[in-house]
Protein backbone atom coordinates (compact mmCIF):
# COMPACT_ATOMS: atom_id res chain seq x y z
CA UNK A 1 5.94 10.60 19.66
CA UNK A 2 8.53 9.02 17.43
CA UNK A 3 9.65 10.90 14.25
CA UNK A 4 8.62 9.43 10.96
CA UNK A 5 11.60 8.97 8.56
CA UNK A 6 11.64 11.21 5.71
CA UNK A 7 10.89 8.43 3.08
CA UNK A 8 7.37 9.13 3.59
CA UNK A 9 7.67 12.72 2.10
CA UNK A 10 9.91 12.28 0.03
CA UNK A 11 8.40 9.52 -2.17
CA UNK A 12 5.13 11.31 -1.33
CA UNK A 13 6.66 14.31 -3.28
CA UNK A 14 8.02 12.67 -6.60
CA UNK A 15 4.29 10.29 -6.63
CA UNK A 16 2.75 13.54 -7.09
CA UNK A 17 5.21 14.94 -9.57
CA UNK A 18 4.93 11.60 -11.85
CA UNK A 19 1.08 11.79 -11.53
CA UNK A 20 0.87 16.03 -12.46
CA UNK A 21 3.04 14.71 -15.55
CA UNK A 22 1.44 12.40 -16.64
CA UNK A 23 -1.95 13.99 -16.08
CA UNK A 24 -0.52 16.71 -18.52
CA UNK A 25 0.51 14.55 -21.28
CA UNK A 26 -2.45 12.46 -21.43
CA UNK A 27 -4.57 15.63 -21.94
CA UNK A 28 -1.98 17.38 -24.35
CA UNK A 29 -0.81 14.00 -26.20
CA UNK A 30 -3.12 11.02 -25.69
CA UNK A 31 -1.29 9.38 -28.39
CA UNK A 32 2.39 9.70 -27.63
CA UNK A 33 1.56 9.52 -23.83
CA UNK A 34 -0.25 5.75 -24.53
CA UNK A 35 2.33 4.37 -26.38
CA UNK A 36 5.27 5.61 -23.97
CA UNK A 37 3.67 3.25 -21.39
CA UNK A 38 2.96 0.19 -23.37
CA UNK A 39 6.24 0.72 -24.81
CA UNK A 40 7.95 -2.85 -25.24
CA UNK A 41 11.05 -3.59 -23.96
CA UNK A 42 11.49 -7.30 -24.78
CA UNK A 43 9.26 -8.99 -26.68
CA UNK A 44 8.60 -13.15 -26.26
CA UNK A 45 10.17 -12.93 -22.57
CA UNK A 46 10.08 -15.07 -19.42
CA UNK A 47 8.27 -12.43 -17.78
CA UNK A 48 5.84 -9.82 -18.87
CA UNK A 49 1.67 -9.42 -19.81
CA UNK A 50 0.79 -12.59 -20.80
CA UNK A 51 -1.51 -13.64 -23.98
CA UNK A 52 -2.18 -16.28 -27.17
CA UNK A 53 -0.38 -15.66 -29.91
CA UNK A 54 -2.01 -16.82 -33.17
CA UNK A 55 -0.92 -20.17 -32.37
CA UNK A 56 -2.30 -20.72 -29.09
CA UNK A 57 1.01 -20.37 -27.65
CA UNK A 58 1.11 -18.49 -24.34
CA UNK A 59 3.16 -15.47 -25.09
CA UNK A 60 4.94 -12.74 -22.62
CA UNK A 61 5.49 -9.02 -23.55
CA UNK A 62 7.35 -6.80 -20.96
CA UNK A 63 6.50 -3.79 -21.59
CA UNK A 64 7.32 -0.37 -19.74
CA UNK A 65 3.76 -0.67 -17.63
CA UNK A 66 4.25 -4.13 -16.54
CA UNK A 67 8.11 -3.10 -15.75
CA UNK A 68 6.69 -1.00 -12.86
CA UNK A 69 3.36 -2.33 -11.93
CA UNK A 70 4.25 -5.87 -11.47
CA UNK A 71 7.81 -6.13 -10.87
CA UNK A 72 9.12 -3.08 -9.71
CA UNK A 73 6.18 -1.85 -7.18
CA UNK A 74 6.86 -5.30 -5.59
CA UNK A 75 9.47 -3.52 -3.93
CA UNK A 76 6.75 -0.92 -2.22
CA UNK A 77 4.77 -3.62 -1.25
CA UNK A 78 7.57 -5.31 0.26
CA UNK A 79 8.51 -1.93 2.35
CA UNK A 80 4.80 -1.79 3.40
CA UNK A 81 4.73 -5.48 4.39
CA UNK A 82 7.87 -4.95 6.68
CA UNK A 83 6.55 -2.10 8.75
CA UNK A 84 3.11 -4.67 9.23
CA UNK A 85 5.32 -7.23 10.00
CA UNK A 86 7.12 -5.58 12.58
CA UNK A 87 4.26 -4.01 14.20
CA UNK A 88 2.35 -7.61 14.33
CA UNK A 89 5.64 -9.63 15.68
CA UNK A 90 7.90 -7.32 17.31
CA UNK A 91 7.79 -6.00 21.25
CA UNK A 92 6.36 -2.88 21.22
CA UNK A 93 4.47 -3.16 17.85
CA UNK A 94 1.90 -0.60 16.90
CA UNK A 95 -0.44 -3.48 15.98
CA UNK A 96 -0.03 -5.20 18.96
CA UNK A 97 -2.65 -5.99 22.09
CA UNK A 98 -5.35 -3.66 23.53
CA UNK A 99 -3.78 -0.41 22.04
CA UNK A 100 -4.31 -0.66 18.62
CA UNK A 101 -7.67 -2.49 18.56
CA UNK A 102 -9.40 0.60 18.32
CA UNK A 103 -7.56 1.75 15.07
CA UNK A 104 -7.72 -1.57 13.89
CA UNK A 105 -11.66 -1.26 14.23
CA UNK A 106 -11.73 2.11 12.72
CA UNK A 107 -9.78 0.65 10.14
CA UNK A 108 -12.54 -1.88 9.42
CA UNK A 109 -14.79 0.66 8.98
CA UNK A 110 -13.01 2.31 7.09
CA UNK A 111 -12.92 -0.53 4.73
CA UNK A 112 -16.52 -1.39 5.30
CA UNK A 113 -18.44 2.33 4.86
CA UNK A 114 -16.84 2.85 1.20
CA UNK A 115 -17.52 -0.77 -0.01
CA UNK A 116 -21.14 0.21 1.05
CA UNK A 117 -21.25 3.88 -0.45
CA UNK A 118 -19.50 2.74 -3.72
CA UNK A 119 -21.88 -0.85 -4.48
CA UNK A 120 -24.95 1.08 -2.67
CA UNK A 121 -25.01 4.15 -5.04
CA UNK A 122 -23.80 1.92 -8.14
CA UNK A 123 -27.06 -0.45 -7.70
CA UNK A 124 -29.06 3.07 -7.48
CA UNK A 125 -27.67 3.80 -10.68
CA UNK A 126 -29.42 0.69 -12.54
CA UNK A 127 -28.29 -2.46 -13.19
CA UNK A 128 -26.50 -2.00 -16.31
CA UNK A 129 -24.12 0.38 -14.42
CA UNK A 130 -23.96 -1.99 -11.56
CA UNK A 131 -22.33 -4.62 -13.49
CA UNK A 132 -19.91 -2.84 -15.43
CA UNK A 133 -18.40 -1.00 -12.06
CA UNK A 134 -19.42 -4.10 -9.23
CA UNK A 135 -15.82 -5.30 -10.08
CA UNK A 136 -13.97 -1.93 -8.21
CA UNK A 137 -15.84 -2.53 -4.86
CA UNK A 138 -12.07 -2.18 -3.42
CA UNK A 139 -10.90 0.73 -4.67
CA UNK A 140 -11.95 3.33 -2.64
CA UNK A 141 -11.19 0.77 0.57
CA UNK A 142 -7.41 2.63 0.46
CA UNK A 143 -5.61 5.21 2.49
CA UNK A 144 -2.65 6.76 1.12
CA UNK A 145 -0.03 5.95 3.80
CA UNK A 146 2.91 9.11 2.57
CA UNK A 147 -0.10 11.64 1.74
CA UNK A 148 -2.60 11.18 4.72
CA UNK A 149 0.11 11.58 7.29
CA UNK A 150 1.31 14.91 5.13
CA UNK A 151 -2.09 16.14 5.33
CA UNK A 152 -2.59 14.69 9.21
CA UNK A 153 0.42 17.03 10.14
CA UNK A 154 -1.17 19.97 8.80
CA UNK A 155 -4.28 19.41 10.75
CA UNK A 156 -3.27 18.46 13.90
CA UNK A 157 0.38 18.98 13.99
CA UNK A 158 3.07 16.63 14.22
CA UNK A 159 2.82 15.88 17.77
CA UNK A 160 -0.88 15.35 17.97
CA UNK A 161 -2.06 11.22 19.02
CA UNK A 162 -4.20 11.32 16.04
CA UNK A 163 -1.17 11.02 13.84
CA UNK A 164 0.03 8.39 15.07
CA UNK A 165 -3.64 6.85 15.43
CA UNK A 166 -3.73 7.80 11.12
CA UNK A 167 -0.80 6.14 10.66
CA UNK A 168 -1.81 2.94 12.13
CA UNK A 169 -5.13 3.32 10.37
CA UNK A 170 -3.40 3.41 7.17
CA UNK A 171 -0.90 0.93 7.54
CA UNK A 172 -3.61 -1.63 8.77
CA UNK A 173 -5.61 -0.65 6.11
CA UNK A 174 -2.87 -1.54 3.27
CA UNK A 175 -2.00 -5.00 4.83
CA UNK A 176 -6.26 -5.18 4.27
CA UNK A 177 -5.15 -4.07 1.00
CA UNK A 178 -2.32 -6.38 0.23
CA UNK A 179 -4.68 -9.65 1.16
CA UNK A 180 -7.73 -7.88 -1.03
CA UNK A 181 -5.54 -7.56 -3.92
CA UNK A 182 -4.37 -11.13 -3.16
CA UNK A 183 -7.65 -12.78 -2.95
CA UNK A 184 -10.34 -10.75 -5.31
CA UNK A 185 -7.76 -9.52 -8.24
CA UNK A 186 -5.63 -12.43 -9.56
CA UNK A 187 -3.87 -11.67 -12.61
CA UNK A 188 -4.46 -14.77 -14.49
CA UNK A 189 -6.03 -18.49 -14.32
CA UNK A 190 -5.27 -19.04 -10.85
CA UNK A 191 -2.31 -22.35 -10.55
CA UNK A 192 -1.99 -22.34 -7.22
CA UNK A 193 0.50 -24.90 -6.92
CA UNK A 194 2.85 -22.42 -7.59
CA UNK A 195 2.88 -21.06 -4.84
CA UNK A 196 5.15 -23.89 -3.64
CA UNK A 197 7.72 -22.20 -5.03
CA UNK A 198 7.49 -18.58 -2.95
CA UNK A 199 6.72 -20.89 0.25
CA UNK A 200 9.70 -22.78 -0.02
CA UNK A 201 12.12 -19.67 -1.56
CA UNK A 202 10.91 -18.80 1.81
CA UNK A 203 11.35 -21.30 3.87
CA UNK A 204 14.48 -22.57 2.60
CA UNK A 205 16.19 -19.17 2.86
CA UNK A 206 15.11 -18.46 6.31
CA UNK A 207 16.23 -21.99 7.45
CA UNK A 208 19.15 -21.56 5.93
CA UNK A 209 20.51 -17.56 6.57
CA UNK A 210 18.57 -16.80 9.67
CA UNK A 211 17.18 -19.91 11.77
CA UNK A 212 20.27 -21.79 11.65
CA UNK A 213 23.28 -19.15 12.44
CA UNK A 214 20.99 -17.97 15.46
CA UNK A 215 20.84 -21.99 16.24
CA UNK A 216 24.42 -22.29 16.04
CA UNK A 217 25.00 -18.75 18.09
CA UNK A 218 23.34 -20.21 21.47
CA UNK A 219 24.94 -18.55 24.44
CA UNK A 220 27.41 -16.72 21.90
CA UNK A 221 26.83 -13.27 22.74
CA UNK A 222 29.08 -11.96 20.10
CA UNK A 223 26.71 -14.01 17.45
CA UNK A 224 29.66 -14.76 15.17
CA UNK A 225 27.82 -17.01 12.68
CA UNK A 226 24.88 -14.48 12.18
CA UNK A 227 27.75 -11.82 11.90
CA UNK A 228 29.66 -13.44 9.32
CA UNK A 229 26.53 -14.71 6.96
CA UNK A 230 25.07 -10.46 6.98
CA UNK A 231 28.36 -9.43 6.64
CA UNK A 232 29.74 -12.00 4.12
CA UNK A 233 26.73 -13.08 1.87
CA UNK A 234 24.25 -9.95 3.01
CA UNK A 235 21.13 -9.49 0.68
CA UNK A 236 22.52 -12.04 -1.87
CA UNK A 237 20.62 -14.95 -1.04
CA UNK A 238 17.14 -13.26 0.05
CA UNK A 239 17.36 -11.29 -3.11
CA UNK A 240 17.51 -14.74 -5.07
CA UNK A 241 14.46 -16.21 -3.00
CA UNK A 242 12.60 -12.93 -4.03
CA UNK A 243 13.10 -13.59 -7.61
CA UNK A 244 12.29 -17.15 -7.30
CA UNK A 245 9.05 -16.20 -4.59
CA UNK A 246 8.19 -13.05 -7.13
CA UNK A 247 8.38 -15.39 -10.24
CA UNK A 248 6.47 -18.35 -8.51
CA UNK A 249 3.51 -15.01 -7.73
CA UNK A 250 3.23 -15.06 -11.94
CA UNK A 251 2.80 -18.14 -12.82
CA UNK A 252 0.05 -18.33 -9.53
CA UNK A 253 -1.87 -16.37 -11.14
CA UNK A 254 -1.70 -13.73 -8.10
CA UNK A 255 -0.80 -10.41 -8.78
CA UNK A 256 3.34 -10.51 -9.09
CA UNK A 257 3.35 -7.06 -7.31
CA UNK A 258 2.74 -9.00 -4.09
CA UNK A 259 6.02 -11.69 -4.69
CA UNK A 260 8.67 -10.37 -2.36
CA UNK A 261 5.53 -10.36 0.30
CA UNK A 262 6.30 -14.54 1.55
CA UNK A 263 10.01 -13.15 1.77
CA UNK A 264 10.07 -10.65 4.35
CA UNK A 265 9.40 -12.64 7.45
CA UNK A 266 12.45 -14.39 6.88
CA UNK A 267 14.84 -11.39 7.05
CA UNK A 268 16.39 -11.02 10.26
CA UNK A 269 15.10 -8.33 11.83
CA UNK A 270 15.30 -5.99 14.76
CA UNK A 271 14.20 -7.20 18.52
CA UNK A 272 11.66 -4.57 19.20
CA UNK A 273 9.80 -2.39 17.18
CA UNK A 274 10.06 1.73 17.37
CA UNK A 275 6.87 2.96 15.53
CA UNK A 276 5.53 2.82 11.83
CA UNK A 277 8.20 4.47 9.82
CA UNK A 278 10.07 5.75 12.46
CA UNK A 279 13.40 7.47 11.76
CA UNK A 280 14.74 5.65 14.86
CA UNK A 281 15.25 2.49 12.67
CA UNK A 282 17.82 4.29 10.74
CA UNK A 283 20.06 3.16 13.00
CA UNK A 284 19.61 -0.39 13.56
CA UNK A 285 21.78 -2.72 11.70
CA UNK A 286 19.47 -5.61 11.63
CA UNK A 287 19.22 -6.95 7.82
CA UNK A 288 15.78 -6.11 7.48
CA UNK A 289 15.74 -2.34 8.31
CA UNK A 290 19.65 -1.74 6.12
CA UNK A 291 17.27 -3.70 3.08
CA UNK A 292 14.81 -1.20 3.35
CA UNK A 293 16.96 1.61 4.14
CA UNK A 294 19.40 0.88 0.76
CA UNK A 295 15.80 0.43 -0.67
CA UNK A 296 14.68 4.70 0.14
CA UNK A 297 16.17 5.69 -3.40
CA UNK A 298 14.99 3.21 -5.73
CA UNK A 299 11.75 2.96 -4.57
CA UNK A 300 11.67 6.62 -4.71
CA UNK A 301 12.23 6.66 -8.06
CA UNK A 302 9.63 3.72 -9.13
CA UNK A 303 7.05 5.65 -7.60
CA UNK A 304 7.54 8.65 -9.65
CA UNK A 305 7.30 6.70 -12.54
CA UNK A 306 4.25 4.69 -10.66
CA UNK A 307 2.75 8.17 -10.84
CA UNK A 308 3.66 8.66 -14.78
CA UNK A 309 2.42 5.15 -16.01
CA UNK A 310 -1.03 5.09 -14.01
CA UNK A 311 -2.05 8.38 -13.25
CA UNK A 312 -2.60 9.69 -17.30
CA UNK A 313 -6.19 10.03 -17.28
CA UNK A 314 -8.07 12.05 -20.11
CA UNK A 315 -10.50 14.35 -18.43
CA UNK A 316 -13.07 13.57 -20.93
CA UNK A 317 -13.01 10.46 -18.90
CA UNK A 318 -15.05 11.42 -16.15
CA UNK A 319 -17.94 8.97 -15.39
CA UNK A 320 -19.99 6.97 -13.11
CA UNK A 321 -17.40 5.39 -11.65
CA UNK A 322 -15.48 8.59 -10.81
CA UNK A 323 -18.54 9.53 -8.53
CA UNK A 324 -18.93 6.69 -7.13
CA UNK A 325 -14.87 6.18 -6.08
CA UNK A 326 -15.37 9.73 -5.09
CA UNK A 327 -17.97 9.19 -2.70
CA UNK A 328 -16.82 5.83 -1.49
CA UNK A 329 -13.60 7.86 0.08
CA UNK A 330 -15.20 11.04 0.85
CA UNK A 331 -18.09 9.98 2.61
CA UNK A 332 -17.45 6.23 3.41
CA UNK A 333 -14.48 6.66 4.46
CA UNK A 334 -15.26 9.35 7.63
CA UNK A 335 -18.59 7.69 8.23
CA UNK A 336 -17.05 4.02 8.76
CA UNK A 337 -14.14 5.44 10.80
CA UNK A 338 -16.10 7.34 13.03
CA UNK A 339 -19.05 4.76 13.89
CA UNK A 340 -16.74 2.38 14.61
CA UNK A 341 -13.91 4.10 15.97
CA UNK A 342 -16.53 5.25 18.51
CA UNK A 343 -17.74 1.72 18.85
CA UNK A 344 -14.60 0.59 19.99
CA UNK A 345 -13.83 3.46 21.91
CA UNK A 346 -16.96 3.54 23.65
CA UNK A 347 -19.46 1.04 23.72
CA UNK A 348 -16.29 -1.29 23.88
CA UNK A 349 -14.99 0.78 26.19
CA UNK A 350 -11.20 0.48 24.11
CA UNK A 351 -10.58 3.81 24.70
CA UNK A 352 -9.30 6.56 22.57
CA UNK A 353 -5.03 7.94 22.94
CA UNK A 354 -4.26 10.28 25.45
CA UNK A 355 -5.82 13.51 24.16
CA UNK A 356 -7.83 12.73 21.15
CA UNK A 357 -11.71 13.35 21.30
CA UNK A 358 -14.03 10.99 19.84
CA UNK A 359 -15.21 14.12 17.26
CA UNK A 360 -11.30 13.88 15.80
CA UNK A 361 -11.77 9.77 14.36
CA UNK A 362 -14.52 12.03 11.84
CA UNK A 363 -11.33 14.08 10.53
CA UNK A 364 -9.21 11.21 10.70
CA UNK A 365 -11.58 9.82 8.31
CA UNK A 366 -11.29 12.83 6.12
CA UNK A 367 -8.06 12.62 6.01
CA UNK A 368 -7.78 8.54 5.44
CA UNK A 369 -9.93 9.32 2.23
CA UNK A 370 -6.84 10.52 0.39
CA UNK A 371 -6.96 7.03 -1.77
CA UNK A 372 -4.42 8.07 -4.01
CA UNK A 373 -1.42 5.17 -4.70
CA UNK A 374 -3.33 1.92 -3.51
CA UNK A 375 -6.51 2.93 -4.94
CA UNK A 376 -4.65 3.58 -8.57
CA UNK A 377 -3.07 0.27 -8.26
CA UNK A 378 -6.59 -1.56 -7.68
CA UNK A 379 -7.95 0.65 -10.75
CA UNK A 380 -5.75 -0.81 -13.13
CA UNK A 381 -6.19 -4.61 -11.70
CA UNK A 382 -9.42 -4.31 -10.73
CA UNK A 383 -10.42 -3.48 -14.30
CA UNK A 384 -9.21 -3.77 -18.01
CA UNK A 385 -8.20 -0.92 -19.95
CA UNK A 386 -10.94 1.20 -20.91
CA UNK A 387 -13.26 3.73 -19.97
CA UNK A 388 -14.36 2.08 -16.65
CA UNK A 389 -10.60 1.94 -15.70
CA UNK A 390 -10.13 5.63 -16.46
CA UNK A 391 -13.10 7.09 -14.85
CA UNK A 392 -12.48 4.86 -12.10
CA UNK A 393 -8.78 5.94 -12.14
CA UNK A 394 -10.02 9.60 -12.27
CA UNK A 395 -12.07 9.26 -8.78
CA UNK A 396 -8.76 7.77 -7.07
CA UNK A 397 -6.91 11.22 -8.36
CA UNK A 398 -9.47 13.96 -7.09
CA UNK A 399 -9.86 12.05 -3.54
CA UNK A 400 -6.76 14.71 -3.36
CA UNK A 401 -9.00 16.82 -2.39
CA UNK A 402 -10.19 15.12 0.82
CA UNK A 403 -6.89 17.04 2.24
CA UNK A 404 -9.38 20.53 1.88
CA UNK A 405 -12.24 19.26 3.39
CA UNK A 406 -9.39 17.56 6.37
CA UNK A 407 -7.80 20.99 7.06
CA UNK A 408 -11.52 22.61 7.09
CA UNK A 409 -12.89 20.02 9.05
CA UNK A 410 -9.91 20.34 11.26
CA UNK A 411 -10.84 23.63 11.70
CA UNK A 412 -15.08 23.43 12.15
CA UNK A 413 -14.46 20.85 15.32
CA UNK A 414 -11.92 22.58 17.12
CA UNK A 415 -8.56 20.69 16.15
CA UNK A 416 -6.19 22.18 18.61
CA UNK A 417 -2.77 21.82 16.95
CA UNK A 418 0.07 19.77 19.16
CA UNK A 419 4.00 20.10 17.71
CA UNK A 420 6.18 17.11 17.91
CA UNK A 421 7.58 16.86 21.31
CA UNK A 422 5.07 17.82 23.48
């Protein structure tokens, strides 16, 4: 089994440091904590939370929320998008032919068995607290890529198939993410045409930097022209189509987080694919994998402060919807995974990795009910600020503890642990 590169931790470990701060100050200091994330930066801006002045006028704050939700987590989303993208297109993907149908399967149900739990339990409840929480269907549909594989590791050890079977899970599961967020949470009055503007940032830029030097390199084995343009104009000109793709994302009406998303696919990128993550890809030299590579310390950083703008929740704010998030991860989560994970591996006769029993897709679902990051970021679009959004935020924060009931789980069905290598 390839090695997973040590992004994953790392960003892992300053998410939850941003999230224990900011869980602190918003129960010592409301107030102060509030105001530090709506802090304005520039008021009456190109970019930034949109709304009427007194005029009618549309008018644009960017404030220190919208900073990192919307423009600076595109950068996340755009390292999430390239490891899909990769293992869709590339020889050898992960998501590629008969192999990863099963996890793609128990990734459905994954998706499916919350959605049920959460809208099931809410329309128990009574109408009245139906409709006010209907809206965050897809929030407990997420699987925390960085803290699910943490917590995998610990259950079945690094070298065990259902890691890497997790990791697929929860990479699949994200892209499902990335098109939910896409289709069911605009951010505005949807003005599609837009969209024009990412497609052809796109388009243009990959006609231009990667379609034609490889064109004019036929039978050139040295590939000067693709040399020269990475070497000579390097992330310039993709970075500019991201700003014009992310921009065109706004004024869509689609959440802006997703704008560098139409970009990635016309990177340059390596000729075969060496697992999810994998620290192999440190050494490639294609454009794509040095973006994402100079791209380990930033995004490191917004994450921590992903953690510290989204993750203040008052405890008083426990509700309705905190159960109900709750649930939708802790039980929908191992129920849809394991019904049809065994579906697929069974009745489909898909089959299962090379040493994983059909009783370990139930902890894999334990473990995939770590919500966490994506979960958060559906909260706050799923829902406007308020109470709903913080109870609802609150249920995404204690799925943490789906990594107890993994490691006990682990240990109730006979998880024997496998170190890397073997």
């Amino acid at each position: 089994m390839y090695r997973v590169w040590s992004f994953v931790t790392n960003y892992s470990l300053l998410l939850i440091g941003g999230a224990l701060l900011a869980l602190i100050w918003a129960n010592v200091d409301a107030h102060s904590y509030h105001d530090f994330v709506e802090f304005v930066l520039v008021d009456d801006f190109i970019i930034g939370h949109a709304h009427l002045d007194d005029h009618g006028h549309v008018h644009r704050t960017l404030t220190l929320h919208y900073l990192i939700n919307d423009v600076l987590m595109a950068l996340f989303f755009a390292i999430a998008a390239k490891e899909v993208w990769e293992a869709i297109i590339l020889r050898n993907g992960s998501l590629r032919g008969r192999k990863a149908a099963t996890p793609l399967l128990a990734t459905a149900g994954g998706m499916l068995g919350p959605i049920a739990v959460y809208l099931g339990l809410a329309a128990v409840l009574g109408s009245d607290v139906f409709d006010a929480v209907a809206r965050g269907w897809a929030i407990p549909t997420a699987t925390d890529i960085a803290f699910s594989y943490l917590v995998g590791r610990i259950v079945f050890g690094a070298g065990h198939p259902a890691v890497r079977f997790l990791l697929l899970l929860a990479i699949a599961d994200d892209a499902a993410g990335l098109i939910i967020l896409a289709v069911f949470y605009p951010s505005g009055a949807l003005a599609p045409y837009w969209l024009l503007l990412s497609a052809g940032a796109s388009l243009l830029v990959f006609a231009t930097c990667n379609w034609f030097p490889r064109y004019k390199d036929r039978g050139d084995q040295l590939r000067r022209h693709s040399t020269w343009m990475r070497k000579r104009l390097s992330f310039w000109p993709y970075l500019i189509a991201g700003a014009l793709s992310w921009y065109g994302f706004q004024e869509s009406g689609l959440h802006p987080a997703l704008g560098l998303l139409p970009i990635v696919p016309a990177i340059p990128h390596a000729d075969r694919a060496f697992g999810i993550f994998s620290a192999a890809e440190e050494h490639l030299h294609d454009l794509l994998n040095e973006i994402e590579h100079a791209l380990k310390y930033p995004v490191e950083i917004v994450l921590f402060f992903f953690g510290l703008m989204n993750a203040g929740v008052e405890f008083s704010s426990i509700g309705a919807p905190t159960v109900l998030v709750l649930l939708g991860l802790m039980v929908g989560k191992p129920a849809g995974i394991l019904f049809f994970g065994w579906l697929a591996a069974r009745p489909m006769r898909l089959g299962l990795p090379d040493g994983m029993r059909t009783i370990d897709l139930f902890v894999v679902g334990c473990v995939a009910a770590i919500g966490f990051t994506v979960s958060l970021f559906i909260a706050t679009v799923a829902f406007e600020g308020g109470p709903v959004q913080e109870a609802a935020k609150m249920g995404a924060l204690f799925s943490f503890a789906a990594a107890g009931v993994s490691i006990l789980a682990g240990r109730l069905t006979g998880v024997r642990k496998m170190p890397l290598g073997r």
